[in-house]
C-alpha atoms as a PDB file:
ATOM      1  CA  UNK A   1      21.803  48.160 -29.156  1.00  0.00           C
ATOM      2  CA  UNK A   2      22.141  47.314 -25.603  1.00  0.00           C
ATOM      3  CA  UNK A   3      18.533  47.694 -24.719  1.00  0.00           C
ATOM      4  CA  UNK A   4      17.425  45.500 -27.822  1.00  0.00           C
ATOM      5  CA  UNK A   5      19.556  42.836 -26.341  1.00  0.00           C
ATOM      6  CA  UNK A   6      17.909  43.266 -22.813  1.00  0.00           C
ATOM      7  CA  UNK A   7      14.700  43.107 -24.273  1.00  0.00           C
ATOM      8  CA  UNK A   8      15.886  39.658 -26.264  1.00  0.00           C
ATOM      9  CA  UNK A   9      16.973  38.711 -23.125  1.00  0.00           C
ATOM     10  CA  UNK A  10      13.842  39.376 -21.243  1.00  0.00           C
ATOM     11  CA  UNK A  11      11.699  37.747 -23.837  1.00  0.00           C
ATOM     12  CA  UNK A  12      14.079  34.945 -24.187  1.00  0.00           C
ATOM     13  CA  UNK A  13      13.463  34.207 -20.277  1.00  0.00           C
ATOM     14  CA  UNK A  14       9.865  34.842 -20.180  1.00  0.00           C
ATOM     15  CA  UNK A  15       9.261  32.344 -23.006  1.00  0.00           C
ATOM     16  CA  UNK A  16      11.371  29.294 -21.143  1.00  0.00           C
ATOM     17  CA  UNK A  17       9.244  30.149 -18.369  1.00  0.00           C
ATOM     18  CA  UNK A  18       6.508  29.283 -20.273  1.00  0.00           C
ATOM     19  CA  UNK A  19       5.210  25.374 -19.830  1.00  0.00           C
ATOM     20  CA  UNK A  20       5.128  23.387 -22.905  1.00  0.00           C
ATOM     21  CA  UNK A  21       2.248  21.601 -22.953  1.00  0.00           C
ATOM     22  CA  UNK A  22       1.210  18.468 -25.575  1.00  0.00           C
ATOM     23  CA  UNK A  23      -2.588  17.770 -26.136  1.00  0.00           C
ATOM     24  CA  UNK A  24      -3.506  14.676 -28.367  1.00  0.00           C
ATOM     25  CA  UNK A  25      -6.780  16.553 -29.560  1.00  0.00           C
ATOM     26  CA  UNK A  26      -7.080  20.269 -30.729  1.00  0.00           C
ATOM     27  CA  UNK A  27     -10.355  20.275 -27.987  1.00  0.00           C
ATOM     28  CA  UNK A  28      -7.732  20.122 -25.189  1.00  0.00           C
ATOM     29  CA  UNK A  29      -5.543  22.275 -26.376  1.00  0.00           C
ATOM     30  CA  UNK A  30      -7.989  24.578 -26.656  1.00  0.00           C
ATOM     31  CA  UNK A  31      -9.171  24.333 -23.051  1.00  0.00           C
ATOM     32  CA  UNK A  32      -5.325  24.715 -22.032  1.00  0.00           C
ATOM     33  CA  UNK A  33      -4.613  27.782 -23.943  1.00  0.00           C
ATOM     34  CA  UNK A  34      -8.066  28.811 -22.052  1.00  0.00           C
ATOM     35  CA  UNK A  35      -6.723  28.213 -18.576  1.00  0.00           C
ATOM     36  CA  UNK A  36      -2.693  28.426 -19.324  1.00  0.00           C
ATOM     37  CA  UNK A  37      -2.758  31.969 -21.237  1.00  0.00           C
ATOM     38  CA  UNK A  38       0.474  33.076 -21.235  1.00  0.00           C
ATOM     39  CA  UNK A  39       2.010  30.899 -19.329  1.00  0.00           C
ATOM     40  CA  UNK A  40       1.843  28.102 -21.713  1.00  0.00           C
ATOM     41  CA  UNK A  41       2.710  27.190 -25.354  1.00  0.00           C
ATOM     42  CA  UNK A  42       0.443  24.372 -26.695  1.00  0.00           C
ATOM     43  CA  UNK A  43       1.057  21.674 -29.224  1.00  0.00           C
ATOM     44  CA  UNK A  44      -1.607  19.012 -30.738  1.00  0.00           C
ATOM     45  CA  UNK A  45      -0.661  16.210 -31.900  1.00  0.00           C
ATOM     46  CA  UNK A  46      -3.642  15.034 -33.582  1.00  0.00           C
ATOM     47  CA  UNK A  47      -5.496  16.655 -36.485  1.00  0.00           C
ATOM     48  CA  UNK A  48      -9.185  16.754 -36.918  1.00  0.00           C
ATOM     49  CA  UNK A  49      -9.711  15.808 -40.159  1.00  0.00           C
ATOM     50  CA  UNK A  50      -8.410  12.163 -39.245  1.00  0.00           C
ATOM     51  CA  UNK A  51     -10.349   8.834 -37.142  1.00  0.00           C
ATOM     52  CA  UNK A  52      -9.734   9.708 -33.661  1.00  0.00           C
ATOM     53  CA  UNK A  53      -8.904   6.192 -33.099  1.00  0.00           C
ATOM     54  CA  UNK A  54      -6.535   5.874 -35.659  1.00  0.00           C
ATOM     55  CA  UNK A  55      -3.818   8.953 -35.812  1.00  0.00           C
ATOM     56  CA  UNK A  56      -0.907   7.875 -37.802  1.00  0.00           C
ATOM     57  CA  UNK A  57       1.858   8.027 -34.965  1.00  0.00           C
ATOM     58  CA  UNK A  58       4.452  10.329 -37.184  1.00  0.00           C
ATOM     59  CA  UNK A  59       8.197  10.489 -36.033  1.00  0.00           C
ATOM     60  CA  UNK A  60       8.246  14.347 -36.088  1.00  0.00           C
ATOM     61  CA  UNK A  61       5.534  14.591 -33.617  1.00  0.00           C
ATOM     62  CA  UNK A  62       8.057  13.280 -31.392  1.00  0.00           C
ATOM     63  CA  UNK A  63      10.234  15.970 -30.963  1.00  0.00           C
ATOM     64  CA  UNK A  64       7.376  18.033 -29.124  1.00  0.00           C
ATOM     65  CA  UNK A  65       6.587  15.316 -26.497  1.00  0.00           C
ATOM     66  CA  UNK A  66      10.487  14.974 -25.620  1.00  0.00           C
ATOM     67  CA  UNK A  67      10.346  18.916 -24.943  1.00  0.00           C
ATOM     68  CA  UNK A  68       6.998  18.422 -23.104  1.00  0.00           C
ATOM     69  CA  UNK A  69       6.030  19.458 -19.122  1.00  0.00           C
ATOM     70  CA  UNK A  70       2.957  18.164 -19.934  1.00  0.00           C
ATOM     71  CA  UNK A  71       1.304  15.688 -21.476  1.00  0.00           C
ATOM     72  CA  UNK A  72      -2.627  16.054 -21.843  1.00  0.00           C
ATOM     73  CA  UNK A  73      -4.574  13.142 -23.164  1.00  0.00           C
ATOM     74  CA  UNK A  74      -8.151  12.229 -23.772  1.00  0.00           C
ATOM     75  CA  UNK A  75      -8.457   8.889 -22.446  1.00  0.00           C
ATOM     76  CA  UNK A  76     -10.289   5.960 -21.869  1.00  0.00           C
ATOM     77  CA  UNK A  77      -8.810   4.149 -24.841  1.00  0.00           C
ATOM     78  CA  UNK A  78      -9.131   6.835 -27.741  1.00  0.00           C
ATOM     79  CA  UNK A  79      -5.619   7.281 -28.146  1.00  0.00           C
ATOM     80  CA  UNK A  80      -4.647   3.509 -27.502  1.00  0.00           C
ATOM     81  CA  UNK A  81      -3.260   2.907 -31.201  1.00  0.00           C
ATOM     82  CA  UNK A  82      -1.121   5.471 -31.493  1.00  0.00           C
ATOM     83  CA  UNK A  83       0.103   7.489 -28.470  1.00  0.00           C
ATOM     84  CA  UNK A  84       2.329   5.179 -26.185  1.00  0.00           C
ATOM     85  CA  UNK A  85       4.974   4.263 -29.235  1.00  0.00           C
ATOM     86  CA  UNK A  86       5.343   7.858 -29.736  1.00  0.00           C
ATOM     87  CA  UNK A  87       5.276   8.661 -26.189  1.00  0.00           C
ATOM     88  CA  UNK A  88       7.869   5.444 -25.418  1.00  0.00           C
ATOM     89  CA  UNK A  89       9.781   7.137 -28.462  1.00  0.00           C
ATOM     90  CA  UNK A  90      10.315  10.366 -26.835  1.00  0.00           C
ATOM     91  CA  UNK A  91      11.966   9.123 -23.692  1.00  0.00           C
ATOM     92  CA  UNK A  92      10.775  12.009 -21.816  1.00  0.00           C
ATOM     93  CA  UNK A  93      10.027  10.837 -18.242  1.00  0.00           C
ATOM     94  CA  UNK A  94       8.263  14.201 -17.451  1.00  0.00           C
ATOM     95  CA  UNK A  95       5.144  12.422 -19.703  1.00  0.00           C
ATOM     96  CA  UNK A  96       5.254   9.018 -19.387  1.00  0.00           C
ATOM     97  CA  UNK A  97       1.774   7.292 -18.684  1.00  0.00           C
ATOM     98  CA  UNK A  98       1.840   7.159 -15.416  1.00  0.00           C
ATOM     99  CA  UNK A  99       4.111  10.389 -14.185  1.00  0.00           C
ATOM    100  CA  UNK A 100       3.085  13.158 -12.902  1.00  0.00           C
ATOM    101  CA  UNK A 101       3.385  15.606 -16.194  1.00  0.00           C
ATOM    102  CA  UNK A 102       0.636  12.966 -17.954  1.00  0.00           C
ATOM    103  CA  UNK A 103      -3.204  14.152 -17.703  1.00  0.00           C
ATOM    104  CA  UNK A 104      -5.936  11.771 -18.615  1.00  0.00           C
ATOM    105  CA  UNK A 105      -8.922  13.860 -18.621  1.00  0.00           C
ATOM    106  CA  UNK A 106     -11.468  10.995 -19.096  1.00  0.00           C
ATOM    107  CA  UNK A 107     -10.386  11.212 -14.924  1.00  0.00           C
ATOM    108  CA  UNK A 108     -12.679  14.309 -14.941  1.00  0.00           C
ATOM    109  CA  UNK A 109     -16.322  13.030 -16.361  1.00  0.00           C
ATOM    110  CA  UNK A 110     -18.464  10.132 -16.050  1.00  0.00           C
ATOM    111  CA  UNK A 111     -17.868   7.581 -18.551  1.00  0.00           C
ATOM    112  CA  UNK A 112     -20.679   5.653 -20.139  1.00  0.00           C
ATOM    113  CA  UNK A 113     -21.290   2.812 -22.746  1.00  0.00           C
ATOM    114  CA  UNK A 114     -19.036   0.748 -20.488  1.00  0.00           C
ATOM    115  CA  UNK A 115     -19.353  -2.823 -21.783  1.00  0.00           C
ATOM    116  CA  UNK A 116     -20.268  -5.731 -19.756  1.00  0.00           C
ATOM    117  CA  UNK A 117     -17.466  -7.921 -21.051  1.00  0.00           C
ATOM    118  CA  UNK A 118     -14.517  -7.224 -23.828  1.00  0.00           C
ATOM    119  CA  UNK A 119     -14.378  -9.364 -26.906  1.00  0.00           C
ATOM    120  CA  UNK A 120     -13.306  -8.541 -30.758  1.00  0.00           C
ATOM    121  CA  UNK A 121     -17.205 -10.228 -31.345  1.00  0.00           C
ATOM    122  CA  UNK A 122     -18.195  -7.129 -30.345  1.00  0.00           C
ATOM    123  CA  UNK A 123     -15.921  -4.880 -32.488  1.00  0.00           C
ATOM    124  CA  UNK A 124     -13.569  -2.321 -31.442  1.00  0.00           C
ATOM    125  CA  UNK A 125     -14.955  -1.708 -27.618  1.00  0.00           C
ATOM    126  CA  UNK A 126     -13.593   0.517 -24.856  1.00  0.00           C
ATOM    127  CA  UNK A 127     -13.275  -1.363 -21.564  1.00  0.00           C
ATOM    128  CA  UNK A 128     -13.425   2.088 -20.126  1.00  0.00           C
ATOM    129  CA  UNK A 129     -16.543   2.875 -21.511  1.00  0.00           C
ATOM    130  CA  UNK A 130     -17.344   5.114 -24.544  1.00  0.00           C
ATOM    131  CA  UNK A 131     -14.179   8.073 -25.084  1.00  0.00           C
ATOM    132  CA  UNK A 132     -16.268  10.377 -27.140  1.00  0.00           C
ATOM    133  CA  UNK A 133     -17.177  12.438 -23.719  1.00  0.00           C
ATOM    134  CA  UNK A 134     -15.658  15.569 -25.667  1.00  0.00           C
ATOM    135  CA  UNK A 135     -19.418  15.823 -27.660  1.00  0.00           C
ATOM    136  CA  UNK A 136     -21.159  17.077 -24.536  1.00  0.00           C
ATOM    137  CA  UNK A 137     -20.426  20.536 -23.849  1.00  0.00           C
ATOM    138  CA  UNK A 138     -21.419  20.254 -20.084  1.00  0.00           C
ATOM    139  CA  UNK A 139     -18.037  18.291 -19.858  1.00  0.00           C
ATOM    140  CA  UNK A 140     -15.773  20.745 -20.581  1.00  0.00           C
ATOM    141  CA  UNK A 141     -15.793  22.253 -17.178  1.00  0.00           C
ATOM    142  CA  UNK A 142     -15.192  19.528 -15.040  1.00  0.00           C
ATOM    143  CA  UNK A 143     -11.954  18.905 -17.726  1.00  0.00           C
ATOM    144  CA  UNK A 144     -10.943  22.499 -17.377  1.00  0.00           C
ATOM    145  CA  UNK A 145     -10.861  21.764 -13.599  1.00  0.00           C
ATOM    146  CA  UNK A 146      -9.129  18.782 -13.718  1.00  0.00           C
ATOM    147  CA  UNK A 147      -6.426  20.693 -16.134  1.00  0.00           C
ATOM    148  CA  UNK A 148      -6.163  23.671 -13.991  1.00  0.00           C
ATOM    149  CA  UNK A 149      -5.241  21.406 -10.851  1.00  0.00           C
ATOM    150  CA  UNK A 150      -2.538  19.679 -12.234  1.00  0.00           C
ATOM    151  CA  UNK A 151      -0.999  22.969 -14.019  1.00  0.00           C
ATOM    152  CA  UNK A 152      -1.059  24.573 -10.838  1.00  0.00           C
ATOM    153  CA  UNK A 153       0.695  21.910  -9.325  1.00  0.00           C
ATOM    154  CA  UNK A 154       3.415  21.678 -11.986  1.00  0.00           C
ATOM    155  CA  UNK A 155       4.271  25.235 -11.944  1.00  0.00           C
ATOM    156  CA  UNK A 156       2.621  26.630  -8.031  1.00  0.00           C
ATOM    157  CA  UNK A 157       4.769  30.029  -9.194  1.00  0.00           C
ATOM    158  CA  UNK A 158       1.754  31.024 -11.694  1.00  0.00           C
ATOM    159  CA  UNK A 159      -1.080  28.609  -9.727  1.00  0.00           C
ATOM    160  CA  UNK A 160      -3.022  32.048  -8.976  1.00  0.00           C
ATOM    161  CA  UNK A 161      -3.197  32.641 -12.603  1.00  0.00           C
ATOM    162  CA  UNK A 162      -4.306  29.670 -13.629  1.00  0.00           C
ATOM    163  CA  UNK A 163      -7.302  29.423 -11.223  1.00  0.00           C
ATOM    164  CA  UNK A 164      -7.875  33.215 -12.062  1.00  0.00           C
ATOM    165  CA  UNK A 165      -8.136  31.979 -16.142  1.00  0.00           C
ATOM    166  CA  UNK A 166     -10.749  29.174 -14.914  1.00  0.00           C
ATOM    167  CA  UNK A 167     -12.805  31.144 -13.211  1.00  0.00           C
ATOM    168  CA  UNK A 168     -13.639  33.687 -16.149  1.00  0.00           C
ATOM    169  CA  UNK A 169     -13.899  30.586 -18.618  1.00  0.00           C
ATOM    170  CA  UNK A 170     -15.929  29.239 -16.148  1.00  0.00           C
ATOM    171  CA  UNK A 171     -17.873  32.032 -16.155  1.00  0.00           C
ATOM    172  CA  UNK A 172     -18.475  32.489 -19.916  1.00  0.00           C
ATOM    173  CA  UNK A 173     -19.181  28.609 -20.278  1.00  0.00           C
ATOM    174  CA  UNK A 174     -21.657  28.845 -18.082  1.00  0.00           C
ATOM    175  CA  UNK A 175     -23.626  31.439 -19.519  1.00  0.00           C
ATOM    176  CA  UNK A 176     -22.864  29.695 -23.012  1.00  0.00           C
ATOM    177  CA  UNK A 177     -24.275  26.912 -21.709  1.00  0.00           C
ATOM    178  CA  UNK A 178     -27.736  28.193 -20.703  1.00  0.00           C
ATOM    179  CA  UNK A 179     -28.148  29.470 -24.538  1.00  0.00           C
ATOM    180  CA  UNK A 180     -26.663  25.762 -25.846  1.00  0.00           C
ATOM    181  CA  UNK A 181     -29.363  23.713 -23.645  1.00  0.00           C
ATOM    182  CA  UNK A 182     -32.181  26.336 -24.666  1.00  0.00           C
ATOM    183  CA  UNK A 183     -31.642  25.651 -28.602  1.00  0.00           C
ATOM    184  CA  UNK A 184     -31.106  21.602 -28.163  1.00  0.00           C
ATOM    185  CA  UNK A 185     -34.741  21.407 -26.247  1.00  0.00           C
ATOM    186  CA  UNK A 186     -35.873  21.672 -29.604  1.00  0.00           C
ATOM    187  CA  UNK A 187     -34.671  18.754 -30.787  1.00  0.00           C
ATOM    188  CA  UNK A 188     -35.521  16.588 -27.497  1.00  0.00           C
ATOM    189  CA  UNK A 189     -37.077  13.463 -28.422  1.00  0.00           C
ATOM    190  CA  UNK A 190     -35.729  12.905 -32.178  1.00  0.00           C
ATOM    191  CA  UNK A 191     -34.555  10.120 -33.753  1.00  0.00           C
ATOM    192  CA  UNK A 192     -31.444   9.512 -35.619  1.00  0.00           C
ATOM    193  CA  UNK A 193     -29.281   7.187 -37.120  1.00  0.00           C
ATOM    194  CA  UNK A 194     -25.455   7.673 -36.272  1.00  0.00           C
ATOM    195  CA  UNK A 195     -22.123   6.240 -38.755  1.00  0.00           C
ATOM    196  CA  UNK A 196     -20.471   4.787 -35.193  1.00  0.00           C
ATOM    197  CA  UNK A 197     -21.588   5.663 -31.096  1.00  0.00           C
ATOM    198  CA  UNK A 198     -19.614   8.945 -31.786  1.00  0.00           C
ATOM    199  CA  UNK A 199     -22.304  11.463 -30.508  1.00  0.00           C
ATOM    200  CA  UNK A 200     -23.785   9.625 -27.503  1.00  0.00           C
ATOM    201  CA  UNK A 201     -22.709  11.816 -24.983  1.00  0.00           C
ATOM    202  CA  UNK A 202     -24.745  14.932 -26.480  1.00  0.00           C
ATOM    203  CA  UNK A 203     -27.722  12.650 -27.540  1.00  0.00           C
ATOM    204  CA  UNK A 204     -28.400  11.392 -24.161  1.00  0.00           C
ATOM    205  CA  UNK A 205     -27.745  14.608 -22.554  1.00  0.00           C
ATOM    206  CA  UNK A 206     -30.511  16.395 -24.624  1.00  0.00           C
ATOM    207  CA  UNK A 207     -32.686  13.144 -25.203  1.00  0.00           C
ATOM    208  CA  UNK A 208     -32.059  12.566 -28.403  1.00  0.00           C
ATOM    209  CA  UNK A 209     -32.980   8.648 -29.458  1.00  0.00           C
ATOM    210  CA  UNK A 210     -30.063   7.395 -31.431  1.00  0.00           C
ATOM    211  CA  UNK A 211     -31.752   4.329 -33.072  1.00  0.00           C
ATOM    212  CA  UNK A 212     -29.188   2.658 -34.679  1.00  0.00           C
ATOM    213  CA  UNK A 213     -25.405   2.861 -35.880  1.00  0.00           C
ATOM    214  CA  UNK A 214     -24.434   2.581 -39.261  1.00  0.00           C
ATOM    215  CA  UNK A 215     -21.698   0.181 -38.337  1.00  0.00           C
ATOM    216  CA  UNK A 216     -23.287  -3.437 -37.480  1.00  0.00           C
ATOM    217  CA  UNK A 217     -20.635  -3.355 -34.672  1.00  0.00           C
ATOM    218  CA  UNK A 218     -17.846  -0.802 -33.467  1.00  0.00           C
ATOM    219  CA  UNK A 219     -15.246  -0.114 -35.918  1.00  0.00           C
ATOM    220  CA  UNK A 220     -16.893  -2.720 -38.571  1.00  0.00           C
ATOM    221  CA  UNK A 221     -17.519  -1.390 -41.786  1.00  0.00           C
ATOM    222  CA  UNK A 222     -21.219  -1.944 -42.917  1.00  0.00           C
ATOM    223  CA  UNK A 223     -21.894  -4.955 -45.034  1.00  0.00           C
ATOM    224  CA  UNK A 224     -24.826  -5.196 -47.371  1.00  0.00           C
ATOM    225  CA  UNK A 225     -27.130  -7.105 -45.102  1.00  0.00           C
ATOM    226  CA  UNK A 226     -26.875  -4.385 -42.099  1.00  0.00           C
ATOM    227  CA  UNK A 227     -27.346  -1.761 -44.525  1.00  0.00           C
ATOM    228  CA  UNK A 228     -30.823  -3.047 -46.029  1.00  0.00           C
ATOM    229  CA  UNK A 229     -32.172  -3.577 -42.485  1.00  0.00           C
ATOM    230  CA  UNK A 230     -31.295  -0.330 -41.556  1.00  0.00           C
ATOM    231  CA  UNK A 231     -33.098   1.158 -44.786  1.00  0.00           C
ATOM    232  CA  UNK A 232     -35.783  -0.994 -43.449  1.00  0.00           C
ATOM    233  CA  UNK A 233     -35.852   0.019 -40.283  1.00  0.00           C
ATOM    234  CA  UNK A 234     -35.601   3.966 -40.951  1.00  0.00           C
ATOM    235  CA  UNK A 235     -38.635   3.755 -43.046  1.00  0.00           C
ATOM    236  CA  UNK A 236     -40.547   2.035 -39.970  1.00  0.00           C
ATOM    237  CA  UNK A 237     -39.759   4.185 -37.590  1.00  0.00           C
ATOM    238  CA  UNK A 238     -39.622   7.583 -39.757  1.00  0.00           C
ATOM    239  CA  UNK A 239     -36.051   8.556 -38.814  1.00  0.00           C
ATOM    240  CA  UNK A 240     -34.886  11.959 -41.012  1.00  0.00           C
ATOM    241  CA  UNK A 241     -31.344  12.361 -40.220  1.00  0.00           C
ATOM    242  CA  UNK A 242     -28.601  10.426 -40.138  1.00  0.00           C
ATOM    243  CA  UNK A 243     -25.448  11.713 -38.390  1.00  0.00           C
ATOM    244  CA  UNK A 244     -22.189  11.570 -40.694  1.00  0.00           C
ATOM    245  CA  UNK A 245     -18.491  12.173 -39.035  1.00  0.00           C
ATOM    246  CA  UNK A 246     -15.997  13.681 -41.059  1.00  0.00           C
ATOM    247  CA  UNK A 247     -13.965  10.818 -41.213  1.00  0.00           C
ATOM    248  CA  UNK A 248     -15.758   7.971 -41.764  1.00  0.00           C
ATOM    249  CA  UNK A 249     -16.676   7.015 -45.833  1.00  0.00           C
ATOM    250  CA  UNK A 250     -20.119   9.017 -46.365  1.00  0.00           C
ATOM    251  CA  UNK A 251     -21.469   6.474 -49.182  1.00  0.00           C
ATOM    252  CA  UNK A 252     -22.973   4.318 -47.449  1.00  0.00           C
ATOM    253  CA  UNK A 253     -25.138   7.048 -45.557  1.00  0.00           C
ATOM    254  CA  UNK A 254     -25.651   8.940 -48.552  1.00  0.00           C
ATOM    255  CA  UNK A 255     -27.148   5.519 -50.122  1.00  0.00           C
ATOM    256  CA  UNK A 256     -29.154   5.205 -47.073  1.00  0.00           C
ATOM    257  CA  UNK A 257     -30.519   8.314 -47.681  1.00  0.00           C
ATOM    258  CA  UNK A 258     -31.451   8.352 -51.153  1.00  0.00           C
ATOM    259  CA  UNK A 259     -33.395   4.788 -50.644  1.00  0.00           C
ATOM    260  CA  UNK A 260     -35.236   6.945 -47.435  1.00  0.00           C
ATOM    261  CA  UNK A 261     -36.314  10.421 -46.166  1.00  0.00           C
ATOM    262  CA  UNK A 262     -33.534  11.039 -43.903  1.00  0.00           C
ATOM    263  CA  UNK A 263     -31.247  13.404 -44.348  1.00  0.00           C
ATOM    264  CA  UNK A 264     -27.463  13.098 -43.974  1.00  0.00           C
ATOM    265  CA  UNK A 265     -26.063  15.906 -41.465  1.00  0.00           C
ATOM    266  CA  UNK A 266     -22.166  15.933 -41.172  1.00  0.00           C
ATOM    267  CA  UNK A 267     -21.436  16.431 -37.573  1.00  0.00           C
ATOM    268  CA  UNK A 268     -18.103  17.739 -36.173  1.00  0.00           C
ATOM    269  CA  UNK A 269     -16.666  15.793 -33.440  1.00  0.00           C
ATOM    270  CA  UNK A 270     -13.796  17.515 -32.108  1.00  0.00           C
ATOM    271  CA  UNK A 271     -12.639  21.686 -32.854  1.00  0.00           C
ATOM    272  CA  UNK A 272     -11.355  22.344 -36.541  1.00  0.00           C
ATOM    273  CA  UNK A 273     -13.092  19.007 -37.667  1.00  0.00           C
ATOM    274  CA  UNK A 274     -15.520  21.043 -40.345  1.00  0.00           C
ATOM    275  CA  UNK A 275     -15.243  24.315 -41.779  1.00  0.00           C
ATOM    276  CA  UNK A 276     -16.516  27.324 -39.222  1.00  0.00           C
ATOM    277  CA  UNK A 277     -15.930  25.360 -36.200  1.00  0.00           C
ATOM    278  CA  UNK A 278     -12.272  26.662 -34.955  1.00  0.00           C
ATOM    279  CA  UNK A 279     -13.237  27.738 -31.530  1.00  0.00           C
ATOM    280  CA  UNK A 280     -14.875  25.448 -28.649  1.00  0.00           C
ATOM    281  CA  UNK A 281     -17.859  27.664 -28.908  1.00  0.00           C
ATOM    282  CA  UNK A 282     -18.460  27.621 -32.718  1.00  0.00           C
ATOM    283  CA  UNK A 283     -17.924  23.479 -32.530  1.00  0.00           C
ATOM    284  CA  UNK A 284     -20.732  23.211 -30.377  1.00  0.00           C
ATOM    285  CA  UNK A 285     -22.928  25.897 -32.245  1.00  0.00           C
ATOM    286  CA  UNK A 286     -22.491  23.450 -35.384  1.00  0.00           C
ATOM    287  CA  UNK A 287     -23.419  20.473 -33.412  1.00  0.00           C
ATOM    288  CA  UNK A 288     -26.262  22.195 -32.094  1.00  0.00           C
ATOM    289  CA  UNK A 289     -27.321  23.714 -35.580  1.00  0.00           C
ATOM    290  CA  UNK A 290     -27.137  20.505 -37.911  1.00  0.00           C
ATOM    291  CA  UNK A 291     -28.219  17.996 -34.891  1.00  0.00           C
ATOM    292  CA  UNK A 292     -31.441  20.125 -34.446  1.00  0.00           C
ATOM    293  CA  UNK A 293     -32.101  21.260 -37.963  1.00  0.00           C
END
């Protein structure tokens, strides 16, 4: 009996060693859990099945922010809508936006689609620039970094560890990536047609032409006179695929389709969003496999 307590009491102590860590998108917590191991228990906040944009901000996600050491967050705008009031909820001044337990990782890439001025004419813009960065795999390195340096300077006691964990996912990403980039050179130079400016990050990395968005403008649902110039315009130019996220309504690209050639390809963007795509590497492998089919 005694040495079943100990153990309790050992495992009790190594597990509030542990750093609890809050991602708002299962991506992140999957590059945590990649350079925390052990030392870190990981909650998401956000699921994949939902709009990015729009998570509904649910009371009992709050609980797991007030317990937080960390706070990990996309960025530039995605999470605008819905993480402060839960954050401002929690009252935990270890993650407020701003302190020193809050990570933006749109700090660690190069953000594009920045708009020239902000205006509701033009839809739902990002002054930031465009948050989808998470759609290019050649960013999740420099966010790995970027995660890595501020875990190591929250808890210095397992620092070693932490840069130890980066450098063998590091490693493996590397070599992942050289097979990735390989298989999208042979879809370099396509067109497509894409539901909302989700996938620019991939389709300008591997020179992909996106054409035109199925929204008229950013978070605007299609109307009827967009949608029979687009028709128009796909039969011009030829374009076979259409890129569908798994949140937005699929009719209107499905109508698209049946009045064209193209083909409507549902596209994961984030870990968990489709079926077969629960790991970083198999999300990519599915972008790669239905972008380039």
């Amino acid at each position: 009996m005694k040495n079943i307590f100990s153990i309790f009491i050992l495992l009790s102590a190594m597990a509030s060693a542990q750093l609890n860590v809050v991602a708002s998108y299962p991506y992140l917590g999957k590059i945590v859990k990649a350079v925390g191991g052990e030392n870190v228990r990981v909650k998401v906040l956000a699921s994949p099945k939902f709009d990015p944009h729009f998570i509904i901000p649910k009371p009992s996600l709050i609980p797991a922010i007030a317990r937080a050491d960390i706070l990990i967050a996309n960025g530039a705008g995605l999470e605008t809508g819905w993480l402060p009031p839960l954050i401002k909820s929690a009252n935990n001044p270890k993650v407020q936006i701003g302190a020193k337990g809050f990570v933006d990782a749109s700090h660690a890439v190069k953000l594009i689609d920045k708009p020239k001025s902000v205006s509701r004419a033009y839809g739902d813009v990002h002054p930031e620039g465009n948050p989808h960065f998470s759609t290019d795999p050649h960013n999740i390195i420099p966010i790995a970094n970027y995660i890595t340096e501020k875990l190591s300077k929250l808890d210095e006691a397992h620092a070693q560890e932490y840069h130890h964990n980066l450098t063998k996912f590091s490693r493996e990403w590397k070599k992942f990536l050289k097979i990735f980039d390989a298989q999208m050179q042979t879809c370099k130079g396509k067109k497509v047609v894409q539901y909302h400016e989700l996938y620019n990050y991939i389709l300008r990395r591997y020179d992909i032409n996106a054409v035109a968005t199925i929204e008229p403008l950013p978070g605007i649902s299609p109307s009827s006179k967009h949608t029979i110039a687009l028709i128009r315009k796909i039969k011009k130019e030829h374009i076979k695929t259409i890129l569908q996220d798994p949140y937005h309504e699929s009719k209107t690209a499905h109508f698209i389709a049946a009045k064209t050639d193209a083909k409507v390809m549902v596209v994961p963007h984030d870990v968990s969003a489709v079926s077969g795509t629960d790991t970083l590497r198999t999300f990519y492998e599915t972008m790669a496999k239905r972008l380039c089919h």
